[in-house]
N, C-alpha and C. Protein backbone atom coordinates (compact mmCIF):
# COMPACT_ATOMS: atom_id res chain seq x y z
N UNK A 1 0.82 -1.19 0.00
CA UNK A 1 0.00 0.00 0.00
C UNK A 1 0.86 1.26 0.00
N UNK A 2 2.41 0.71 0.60
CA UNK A 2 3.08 2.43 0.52
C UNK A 2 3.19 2.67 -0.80
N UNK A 3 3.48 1.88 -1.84
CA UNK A 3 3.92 1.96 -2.86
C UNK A 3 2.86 3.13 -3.64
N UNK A 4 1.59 2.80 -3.17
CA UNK A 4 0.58 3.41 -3.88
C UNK A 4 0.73 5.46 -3.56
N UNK A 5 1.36 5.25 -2.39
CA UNK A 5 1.94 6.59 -2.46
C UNK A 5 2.41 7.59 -3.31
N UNK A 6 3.23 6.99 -4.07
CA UNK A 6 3.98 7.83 -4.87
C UNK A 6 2.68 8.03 -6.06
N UNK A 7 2.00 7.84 -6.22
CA UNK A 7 1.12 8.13 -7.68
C UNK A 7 -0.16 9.01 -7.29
N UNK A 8 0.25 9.05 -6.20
CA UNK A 8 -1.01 10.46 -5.20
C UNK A 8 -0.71 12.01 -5.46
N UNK A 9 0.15 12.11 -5.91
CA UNK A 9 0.33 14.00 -6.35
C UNK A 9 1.65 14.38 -6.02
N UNK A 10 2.70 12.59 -5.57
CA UNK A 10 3.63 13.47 -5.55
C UNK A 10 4.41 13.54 -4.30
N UNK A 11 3.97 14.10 -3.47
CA UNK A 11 4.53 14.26 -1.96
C UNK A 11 3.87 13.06 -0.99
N UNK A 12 4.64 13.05 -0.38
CA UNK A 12 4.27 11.92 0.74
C UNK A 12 3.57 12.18 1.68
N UNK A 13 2.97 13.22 2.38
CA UNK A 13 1.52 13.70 2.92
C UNK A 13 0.43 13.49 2.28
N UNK A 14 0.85 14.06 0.80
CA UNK A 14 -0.70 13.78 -0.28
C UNK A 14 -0.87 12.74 -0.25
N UNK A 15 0.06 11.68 -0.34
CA UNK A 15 -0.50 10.16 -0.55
C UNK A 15 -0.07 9.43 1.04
N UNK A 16 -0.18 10.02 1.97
CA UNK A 16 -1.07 9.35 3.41
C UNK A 16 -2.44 9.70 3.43
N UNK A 17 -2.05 10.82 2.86
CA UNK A 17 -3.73 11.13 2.47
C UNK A 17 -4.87 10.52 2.35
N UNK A 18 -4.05 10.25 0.91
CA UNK A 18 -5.24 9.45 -0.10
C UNK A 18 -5.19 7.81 0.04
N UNK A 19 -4.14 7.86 1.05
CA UNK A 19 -3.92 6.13 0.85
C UNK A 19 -5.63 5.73 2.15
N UNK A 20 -5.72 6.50 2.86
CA UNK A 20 -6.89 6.37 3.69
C UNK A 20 -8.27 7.36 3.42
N UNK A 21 -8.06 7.91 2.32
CA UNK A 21 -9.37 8.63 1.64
C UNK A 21 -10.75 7.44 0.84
N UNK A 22 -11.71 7.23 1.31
CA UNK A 22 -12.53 6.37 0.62
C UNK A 22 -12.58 6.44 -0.79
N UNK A 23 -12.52 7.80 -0.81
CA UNK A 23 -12.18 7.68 -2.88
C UNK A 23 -11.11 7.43 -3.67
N UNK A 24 -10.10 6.86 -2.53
CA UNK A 24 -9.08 6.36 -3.24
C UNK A 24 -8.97 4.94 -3.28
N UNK A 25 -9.85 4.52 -2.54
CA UNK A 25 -10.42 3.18 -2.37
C UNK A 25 -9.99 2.06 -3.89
N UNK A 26 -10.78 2.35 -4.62
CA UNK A 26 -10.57 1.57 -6.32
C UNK A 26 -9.87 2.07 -6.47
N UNK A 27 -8.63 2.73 -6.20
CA UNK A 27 -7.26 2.69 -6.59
C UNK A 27 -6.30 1.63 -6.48
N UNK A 28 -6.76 1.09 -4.85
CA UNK A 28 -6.00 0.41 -3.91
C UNK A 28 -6.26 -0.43 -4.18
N UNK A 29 -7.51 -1.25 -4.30
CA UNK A 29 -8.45 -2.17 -4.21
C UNK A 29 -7.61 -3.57 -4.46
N UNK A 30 -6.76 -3.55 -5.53
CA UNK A 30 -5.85 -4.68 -5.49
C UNK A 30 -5.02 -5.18 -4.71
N UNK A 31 -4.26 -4.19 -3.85
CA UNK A 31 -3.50 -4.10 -2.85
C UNK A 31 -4.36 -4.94 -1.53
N UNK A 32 -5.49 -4.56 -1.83
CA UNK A 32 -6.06 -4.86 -0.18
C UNK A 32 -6.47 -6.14 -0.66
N UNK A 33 -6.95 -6.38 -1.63
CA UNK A 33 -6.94 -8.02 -2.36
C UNK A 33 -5.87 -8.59 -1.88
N UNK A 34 -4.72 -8.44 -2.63
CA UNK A 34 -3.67 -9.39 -2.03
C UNK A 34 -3.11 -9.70 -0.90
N UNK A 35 -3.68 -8.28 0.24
CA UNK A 35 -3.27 -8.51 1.37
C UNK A 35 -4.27 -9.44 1.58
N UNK A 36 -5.67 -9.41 1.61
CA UNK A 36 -6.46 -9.74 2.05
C UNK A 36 -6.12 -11.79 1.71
N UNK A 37 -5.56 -11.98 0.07
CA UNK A 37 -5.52 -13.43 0.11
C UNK A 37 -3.98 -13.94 0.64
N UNK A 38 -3.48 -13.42 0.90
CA UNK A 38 -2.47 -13.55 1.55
C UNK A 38 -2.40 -14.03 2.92
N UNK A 39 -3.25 -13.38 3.37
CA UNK A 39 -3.72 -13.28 4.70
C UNK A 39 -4.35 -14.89 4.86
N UNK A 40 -5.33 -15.04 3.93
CA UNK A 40 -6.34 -16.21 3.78
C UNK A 40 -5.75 -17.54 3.28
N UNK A 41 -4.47 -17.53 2.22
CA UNK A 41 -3.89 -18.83 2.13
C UNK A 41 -2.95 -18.87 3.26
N UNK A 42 -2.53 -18.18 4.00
CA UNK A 42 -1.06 -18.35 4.96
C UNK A 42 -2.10 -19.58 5.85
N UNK A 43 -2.76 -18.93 6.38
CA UNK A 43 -3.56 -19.39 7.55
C UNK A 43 -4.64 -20.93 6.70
N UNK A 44 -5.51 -20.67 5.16
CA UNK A 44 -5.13 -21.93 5.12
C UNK A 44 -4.44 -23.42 5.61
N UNK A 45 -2.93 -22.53 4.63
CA UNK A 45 -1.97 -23.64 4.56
C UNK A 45 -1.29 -24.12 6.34
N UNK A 46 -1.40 -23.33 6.66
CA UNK A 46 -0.93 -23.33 8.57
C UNK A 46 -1.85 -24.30 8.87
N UNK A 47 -3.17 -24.07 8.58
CA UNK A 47 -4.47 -25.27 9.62
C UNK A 47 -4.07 -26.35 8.77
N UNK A 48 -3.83 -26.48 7.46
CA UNK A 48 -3.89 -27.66 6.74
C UNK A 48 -2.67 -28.30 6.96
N UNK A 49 -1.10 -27.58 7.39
CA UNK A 49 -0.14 -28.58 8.16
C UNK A 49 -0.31 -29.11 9.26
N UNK A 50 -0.88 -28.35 10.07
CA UNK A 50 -0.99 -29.06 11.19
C UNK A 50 -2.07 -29.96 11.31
N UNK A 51 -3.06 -30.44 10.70
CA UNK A 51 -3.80 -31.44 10.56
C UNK A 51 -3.04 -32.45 9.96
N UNK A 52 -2.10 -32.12 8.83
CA UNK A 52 -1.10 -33.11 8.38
C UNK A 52 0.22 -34.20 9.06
N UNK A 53 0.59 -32.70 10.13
CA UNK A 53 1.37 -33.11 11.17
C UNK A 53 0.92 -34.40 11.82
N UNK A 54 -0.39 -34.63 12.36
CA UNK A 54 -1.18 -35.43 12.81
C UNK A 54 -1.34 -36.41 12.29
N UNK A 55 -1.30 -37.01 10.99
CA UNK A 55 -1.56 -38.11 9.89
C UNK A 55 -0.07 -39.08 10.12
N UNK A 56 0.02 -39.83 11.13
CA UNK A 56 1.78 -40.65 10.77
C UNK A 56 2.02 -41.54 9.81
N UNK A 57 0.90 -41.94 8.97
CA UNK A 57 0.88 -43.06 8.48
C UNK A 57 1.62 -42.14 7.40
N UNK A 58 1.55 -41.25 6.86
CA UNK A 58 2.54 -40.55 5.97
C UNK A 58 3.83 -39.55 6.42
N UNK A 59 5.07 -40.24 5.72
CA UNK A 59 6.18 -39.72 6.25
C UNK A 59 6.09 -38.15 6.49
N UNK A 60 6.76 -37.92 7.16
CA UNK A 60 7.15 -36.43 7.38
C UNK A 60 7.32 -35.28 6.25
N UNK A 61 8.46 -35.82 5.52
CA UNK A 61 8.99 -35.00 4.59
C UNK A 61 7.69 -35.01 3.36
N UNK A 62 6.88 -36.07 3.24
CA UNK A 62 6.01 -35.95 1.90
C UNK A 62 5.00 -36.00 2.28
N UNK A 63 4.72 -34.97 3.73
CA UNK A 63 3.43 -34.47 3.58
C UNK A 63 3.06 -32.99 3.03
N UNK A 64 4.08 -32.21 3.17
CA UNK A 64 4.27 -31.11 2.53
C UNK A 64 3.74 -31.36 0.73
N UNK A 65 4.36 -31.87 0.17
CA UNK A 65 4.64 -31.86 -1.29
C UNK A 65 2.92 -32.94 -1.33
N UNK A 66 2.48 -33.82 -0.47
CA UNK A 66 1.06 -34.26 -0.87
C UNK A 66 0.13 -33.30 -0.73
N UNK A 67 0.28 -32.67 0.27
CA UNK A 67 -0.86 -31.52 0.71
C UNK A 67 -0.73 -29.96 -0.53
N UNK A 68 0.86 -29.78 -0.97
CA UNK A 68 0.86 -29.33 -2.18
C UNK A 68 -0.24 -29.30 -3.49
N UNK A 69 0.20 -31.06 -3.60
CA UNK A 69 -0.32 -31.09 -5.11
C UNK A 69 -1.77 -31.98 -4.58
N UNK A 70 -2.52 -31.76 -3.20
CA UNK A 70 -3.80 -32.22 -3.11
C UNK A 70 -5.23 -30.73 -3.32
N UNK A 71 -4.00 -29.80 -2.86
CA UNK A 71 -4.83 -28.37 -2.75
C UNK A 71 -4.65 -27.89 -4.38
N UNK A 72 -3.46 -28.34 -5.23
CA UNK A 72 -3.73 -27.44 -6.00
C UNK A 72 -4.38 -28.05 -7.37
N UNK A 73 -4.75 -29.40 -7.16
CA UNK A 73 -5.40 -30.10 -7.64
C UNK A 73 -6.76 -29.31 -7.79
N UNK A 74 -7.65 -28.72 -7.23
CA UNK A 74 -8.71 -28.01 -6.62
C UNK A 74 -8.85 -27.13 -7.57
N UNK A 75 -7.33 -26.37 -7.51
CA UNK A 75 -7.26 -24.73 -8.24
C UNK A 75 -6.93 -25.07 -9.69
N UNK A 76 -6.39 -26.27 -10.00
CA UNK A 76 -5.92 -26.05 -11.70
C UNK A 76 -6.93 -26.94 -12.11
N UNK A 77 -8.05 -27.73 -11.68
CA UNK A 77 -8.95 -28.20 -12.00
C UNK A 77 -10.00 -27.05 -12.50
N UNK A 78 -10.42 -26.19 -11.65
CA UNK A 78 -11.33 -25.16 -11.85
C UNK A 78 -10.41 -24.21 -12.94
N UNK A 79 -9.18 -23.85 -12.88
CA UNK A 79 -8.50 -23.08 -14.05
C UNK A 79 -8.70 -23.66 -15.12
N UNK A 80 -8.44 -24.64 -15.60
CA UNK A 80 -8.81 -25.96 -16.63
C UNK A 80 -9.60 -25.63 -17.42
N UNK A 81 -10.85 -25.85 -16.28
CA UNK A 81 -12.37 -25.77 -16.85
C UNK A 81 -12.60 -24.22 -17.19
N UNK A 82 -12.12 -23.66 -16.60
CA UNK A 82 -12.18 -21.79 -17.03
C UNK A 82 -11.76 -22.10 -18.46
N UNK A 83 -10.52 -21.87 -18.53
CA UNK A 83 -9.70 -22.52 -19.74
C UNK A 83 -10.28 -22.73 -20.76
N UNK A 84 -11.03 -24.32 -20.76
CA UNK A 84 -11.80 -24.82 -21.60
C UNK A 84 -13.15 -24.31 -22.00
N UNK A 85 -13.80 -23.30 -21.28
CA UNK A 85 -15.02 -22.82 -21.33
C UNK A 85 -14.55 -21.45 -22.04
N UNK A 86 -13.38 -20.78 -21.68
CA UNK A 86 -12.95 -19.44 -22.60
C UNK A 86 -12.24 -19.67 -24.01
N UNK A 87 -12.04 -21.39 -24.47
CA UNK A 87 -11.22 -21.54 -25.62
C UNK A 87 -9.61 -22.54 -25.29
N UNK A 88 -8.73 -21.16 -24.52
CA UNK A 88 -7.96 -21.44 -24.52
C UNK A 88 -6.55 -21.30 -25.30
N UNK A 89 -6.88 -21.46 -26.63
CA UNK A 89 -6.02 -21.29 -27.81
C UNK A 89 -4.53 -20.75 -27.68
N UNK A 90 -4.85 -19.89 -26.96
CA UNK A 90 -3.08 -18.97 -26.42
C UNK A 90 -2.30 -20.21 -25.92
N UNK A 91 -3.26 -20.47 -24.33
CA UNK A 91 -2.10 -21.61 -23.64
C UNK A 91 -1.76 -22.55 -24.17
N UNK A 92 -2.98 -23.46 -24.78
CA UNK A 92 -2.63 -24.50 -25.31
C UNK A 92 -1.13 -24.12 -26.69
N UNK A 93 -1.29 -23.02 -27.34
CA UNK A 93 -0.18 -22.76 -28.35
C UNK A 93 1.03 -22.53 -27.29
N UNK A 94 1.01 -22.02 -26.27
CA UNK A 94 2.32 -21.31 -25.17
C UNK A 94 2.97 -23.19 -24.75
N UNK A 95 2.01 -23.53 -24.49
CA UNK A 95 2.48 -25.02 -23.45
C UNK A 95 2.75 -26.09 -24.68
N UNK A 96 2.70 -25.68 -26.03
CA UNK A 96 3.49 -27.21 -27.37
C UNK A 96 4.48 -26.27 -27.17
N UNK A 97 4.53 -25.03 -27.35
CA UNK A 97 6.24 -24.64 -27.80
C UNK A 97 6.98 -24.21 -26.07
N UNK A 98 6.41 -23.73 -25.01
CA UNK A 98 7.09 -23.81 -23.80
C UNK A 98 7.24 -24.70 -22.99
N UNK A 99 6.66 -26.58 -23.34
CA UNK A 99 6.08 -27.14 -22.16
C UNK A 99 7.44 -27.63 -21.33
N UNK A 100 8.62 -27.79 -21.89
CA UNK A 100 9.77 -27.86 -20.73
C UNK A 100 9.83 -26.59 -19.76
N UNK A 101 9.89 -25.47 -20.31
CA UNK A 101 9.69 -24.54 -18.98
C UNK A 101 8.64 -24.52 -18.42
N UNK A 102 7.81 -24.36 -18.58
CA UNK A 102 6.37 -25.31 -17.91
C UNK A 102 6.57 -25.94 -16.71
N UNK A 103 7.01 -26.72 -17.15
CA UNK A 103 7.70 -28.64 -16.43
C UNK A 103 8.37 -27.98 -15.20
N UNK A 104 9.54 -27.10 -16.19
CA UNK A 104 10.75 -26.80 -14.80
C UNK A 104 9.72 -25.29 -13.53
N UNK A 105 8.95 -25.35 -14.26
CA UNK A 105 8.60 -24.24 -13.16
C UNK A 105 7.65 -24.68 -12.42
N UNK A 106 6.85 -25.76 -12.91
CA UNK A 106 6.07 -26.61 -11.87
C UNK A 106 6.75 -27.04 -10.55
N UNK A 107 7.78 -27.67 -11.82
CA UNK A 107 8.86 -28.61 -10.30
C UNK A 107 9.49 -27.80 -9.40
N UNK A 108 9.86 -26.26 -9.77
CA UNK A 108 10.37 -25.45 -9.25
C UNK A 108 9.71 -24.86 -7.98
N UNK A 109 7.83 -24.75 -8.40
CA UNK A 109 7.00 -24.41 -7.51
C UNK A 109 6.29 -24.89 -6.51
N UNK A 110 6.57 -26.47 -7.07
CA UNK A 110 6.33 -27.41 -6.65
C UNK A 110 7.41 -27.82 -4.36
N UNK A 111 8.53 -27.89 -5.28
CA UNK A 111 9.47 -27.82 -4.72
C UNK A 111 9.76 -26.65 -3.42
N UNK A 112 9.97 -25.77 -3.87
CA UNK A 112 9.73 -24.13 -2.87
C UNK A 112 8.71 -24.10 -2.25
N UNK A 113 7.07 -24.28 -2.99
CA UNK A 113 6.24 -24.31 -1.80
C UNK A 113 5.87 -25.48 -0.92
N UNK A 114 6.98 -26.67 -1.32
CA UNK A 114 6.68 -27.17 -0.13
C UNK A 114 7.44 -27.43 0.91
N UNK A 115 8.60 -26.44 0.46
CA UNK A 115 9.35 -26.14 1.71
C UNK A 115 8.69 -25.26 2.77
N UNK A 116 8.12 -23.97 2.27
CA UNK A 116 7.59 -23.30 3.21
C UNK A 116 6.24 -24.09 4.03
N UNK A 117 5.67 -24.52 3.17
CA UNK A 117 4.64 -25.59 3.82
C UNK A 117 5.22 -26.33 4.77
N UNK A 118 6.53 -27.15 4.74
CA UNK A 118 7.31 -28.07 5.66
C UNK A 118 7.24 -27.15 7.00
N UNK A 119 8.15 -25.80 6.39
CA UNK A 119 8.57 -25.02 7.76
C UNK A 119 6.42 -24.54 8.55
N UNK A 120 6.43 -24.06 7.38
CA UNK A 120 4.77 -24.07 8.39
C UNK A 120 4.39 -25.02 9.49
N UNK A 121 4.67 -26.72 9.47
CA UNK A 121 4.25 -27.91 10.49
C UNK A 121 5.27 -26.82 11.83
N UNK A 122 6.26 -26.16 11.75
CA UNK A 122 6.88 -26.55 13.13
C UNK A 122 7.08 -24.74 13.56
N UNK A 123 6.59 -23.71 12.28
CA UNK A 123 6.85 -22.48 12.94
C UNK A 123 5.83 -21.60 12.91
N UNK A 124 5.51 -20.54 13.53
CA UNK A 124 3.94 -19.87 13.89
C UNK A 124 4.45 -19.11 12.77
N UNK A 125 2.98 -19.43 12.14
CA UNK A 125 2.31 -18.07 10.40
C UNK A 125 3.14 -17.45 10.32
N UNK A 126 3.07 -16.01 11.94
CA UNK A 126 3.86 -15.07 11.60
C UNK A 126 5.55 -15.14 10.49
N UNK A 127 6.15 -16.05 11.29
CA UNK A 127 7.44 -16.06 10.94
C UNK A 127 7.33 -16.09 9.34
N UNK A 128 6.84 -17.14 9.17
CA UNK A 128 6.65 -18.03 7.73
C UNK A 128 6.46 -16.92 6.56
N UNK A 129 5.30 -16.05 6.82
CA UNK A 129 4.74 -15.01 6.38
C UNK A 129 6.15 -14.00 6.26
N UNK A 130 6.16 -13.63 7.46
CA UNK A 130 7.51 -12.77 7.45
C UNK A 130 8.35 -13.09 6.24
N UNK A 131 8.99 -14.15 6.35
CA UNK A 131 10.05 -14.53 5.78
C UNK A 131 9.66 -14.52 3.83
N UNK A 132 8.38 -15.21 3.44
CA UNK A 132 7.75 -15.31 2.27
C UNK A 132 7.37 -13.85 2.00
N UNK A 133 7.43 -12.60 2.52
CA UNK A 133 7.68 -11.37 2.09
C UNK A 133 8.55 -11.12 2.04
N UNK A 134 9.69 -11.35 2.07
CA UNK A 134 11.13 -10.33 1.90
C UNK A 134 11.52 -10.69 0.67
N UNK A 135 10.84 -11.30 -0.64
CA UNK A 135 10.74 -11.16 -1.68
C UNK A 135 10.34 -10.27 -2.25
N UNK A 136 9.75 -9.20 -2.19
CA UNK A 136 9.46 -8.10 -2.10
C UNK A 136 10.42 -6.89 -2.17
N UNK A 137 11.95 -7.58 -1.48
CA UNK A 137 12.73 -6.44 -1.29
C UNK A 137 13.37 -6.71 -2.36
N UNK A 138 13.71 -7.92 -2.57
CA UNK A 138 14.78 -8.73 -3.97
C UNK A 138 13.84 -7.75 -5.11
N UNK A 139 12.48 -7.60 -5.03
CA UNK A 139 12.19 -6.91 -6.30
C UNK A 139 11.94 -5.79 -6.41
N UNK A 140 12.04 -5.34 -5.32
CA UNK A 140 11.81 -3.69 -5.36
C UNK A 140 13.12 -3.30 -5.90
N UNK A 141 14.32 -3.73 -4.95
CA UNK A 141 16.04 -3.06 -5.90
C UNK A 141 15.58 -3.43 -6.98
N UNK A 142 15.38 -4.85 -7.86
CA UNK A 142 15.44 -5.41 -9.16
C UNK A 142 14.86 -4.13 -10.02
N UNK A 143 13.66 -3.81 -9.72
CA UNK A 143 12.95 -3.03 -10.45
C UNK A 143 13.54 -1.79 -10.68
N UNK A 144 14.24 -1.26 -9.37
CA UNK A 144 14.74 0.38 -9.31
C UNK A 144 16.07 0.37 -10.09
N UNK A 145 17.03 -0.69 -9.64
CA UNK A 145 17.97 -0.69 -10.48
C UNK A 145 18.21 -1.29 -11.67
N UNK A 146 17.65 -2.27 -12.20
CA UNK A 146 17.75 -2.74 -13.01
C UNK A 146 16.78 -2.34 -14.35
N UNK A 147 15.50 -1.85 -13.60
CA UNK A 147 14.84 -1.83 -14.71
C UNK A 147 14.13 -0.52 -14.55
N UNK A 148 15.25 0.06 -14.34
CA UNK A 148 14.55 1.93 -14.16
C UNK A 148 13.27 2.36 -13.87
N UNK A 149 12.68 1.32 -12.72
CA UNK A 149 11.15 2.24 -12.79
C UNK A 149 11.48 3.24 -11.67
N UNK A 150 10.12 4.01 -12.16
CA UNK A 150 10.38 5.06 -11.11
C UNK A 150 9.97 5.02 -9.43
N UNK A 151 10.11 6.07 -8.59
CA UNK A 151 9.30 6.42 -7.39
C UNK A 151 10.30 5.38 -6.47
N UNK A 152 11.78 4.92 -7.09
CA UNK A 152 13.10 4.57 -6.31
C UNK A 152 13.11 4.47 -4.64
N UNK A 153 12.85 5.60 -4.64
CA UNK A 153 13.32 6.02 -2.80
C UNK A 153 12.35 5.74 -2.27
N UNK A 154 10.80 6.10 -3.16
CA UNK A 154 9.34 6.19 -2.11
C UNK A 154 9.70 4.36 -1.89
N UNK A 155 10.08 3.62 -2.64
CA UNK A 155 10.03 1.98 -2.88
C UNK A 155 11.14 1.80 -2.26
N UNK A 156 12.34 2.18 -1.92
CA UNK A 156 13.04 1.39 -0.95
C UNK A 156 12.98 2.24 0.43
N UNK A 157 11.90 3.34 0.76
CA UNK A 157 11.50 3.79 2.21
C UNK A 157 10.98 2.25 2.53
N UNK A 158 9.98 1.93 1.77
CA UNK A 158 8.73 0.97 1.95
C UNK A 158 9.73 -0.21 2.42
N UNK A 159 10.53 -0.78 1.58
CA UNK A 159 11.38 -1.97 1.88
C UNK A 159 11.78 -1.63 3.02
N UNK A 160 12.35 -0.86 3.67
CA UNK A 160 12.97 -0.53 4.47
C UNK A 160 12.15 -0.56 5.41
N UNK A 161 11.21 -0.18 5.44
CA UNK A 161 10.22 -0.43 7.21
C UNK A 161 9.31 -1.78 6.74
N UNK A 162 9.45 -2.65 5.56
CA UNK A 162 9.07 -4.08 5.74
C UNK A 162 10.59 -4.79 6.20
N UNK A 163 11.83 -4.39 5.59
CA UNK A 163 12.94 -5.30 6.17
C UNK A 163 12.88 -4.93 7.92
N UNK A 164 12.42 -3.91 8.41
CA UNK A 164 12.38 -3.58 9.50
C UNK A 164 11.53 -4.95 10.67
N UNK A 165 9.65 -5.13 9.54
CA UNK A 165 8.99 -5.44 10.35
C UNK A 165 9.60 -6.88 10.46
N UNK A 166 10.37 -7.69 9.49
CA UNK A 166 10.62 -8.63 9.32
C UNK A 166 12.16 -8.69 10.52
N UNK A 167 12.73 -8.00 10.84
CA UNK A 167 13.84 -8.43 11.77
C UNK A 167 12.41 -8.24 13.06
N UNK A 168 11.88 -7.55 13.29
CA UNK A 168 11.15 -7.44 14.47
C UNK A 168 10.54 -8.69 15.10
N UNK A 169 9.60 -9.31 13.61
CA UNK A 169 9.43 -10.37 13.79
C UNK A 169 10.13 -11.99 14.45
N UNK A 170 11.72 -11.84 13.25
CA UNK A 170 12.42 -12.46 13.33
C UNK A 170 13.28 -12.72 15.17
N UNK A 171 12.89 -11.12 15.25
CA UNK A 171 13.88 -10.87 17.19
C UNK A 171 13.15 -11.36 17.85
N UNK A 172 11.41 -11.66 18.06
CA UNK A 172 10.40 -11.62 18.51
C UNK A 172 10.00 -13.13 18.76
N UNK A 173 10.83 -14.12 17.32
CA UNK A 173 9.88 -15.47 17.60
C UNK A 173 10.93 -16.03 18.55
């Protein structure tokens, strides 16, 4: 939401402003989306390890990566059928000529989220959360330096009091 600052008029009063003005509301609206599902899969995936934790008849290490590909079974089923009900034509042309990167980014996503899922069985949301935002900072520099966007400083203030909340966190668990 700080980010949304800089596109308020400019100065950083105008956009504390507007960042809590109701008519700036459908500006934001995405922002508070993602906080909002963010919020809603962390805690998900948290109740759904620790119900997993509980299951011994399945090893430790591959309950993460089952509970992975049992939830997202759910979501690319219903994408699918979206898919198939809108055509499709793009993906299906993207996935004959990309389907090895495809592959490697499944396994890739596959893989990563079920590490954090793992660490979810044994550490409270907060941390987990914490830690799965400081991606955020890797792309805020990426963006400022690498790929010249603008509003630089308003975007690494912001990093800077999330790398903040994240040691707080980190001192805290």
């Amino acid at each position: 939401l700080v980010l949304q600052l800089s596109t308020a008029g400019g100065s950083l009063g105008k956009g504390w402003r507007a960042l809590f003005n109701p008519g700036s509301f459908a500006r934001n609206v995405w922002a508070y989306v993602t906080l909002a599902s963010v919020v809603a899969y962390s805690l998900t995936d948290k109740s759904g390890m620790d119900l997993f934790r509980g299951v011994e008849s399945i090893d430790g290490l591959l309950r993460a990566p089952i509970y992975f590909v049992l939830e997202n079974a759910l979501c690319y089923g219903l994408y699918w059928s979206w898919i198939s009900v809108r055509g499709g034509v793009e993906v299906r042309q993207v996935l004959r000529t990309e389907w090895k990167f495809a592959l490697l980014a499944a396994l890739g996503t596959l893989v990563s989220y079920s590490l954090i899922l793992y660490v979810f069985e044994t550490e409270p949301v907060s941390t987990v959360v914490a830690l799965r935002q400081s991606s955020v900072l890797v792309a805020v520099v990426a963006g400022w330096l690498w790929l010249g966007e603008p509003a630089g400083r308003l975007r690494l203030l912001a990093s800077a009091a999330l790398f903040a909340g994240l040691t707080l966190v980190a001192v805290a668990s």
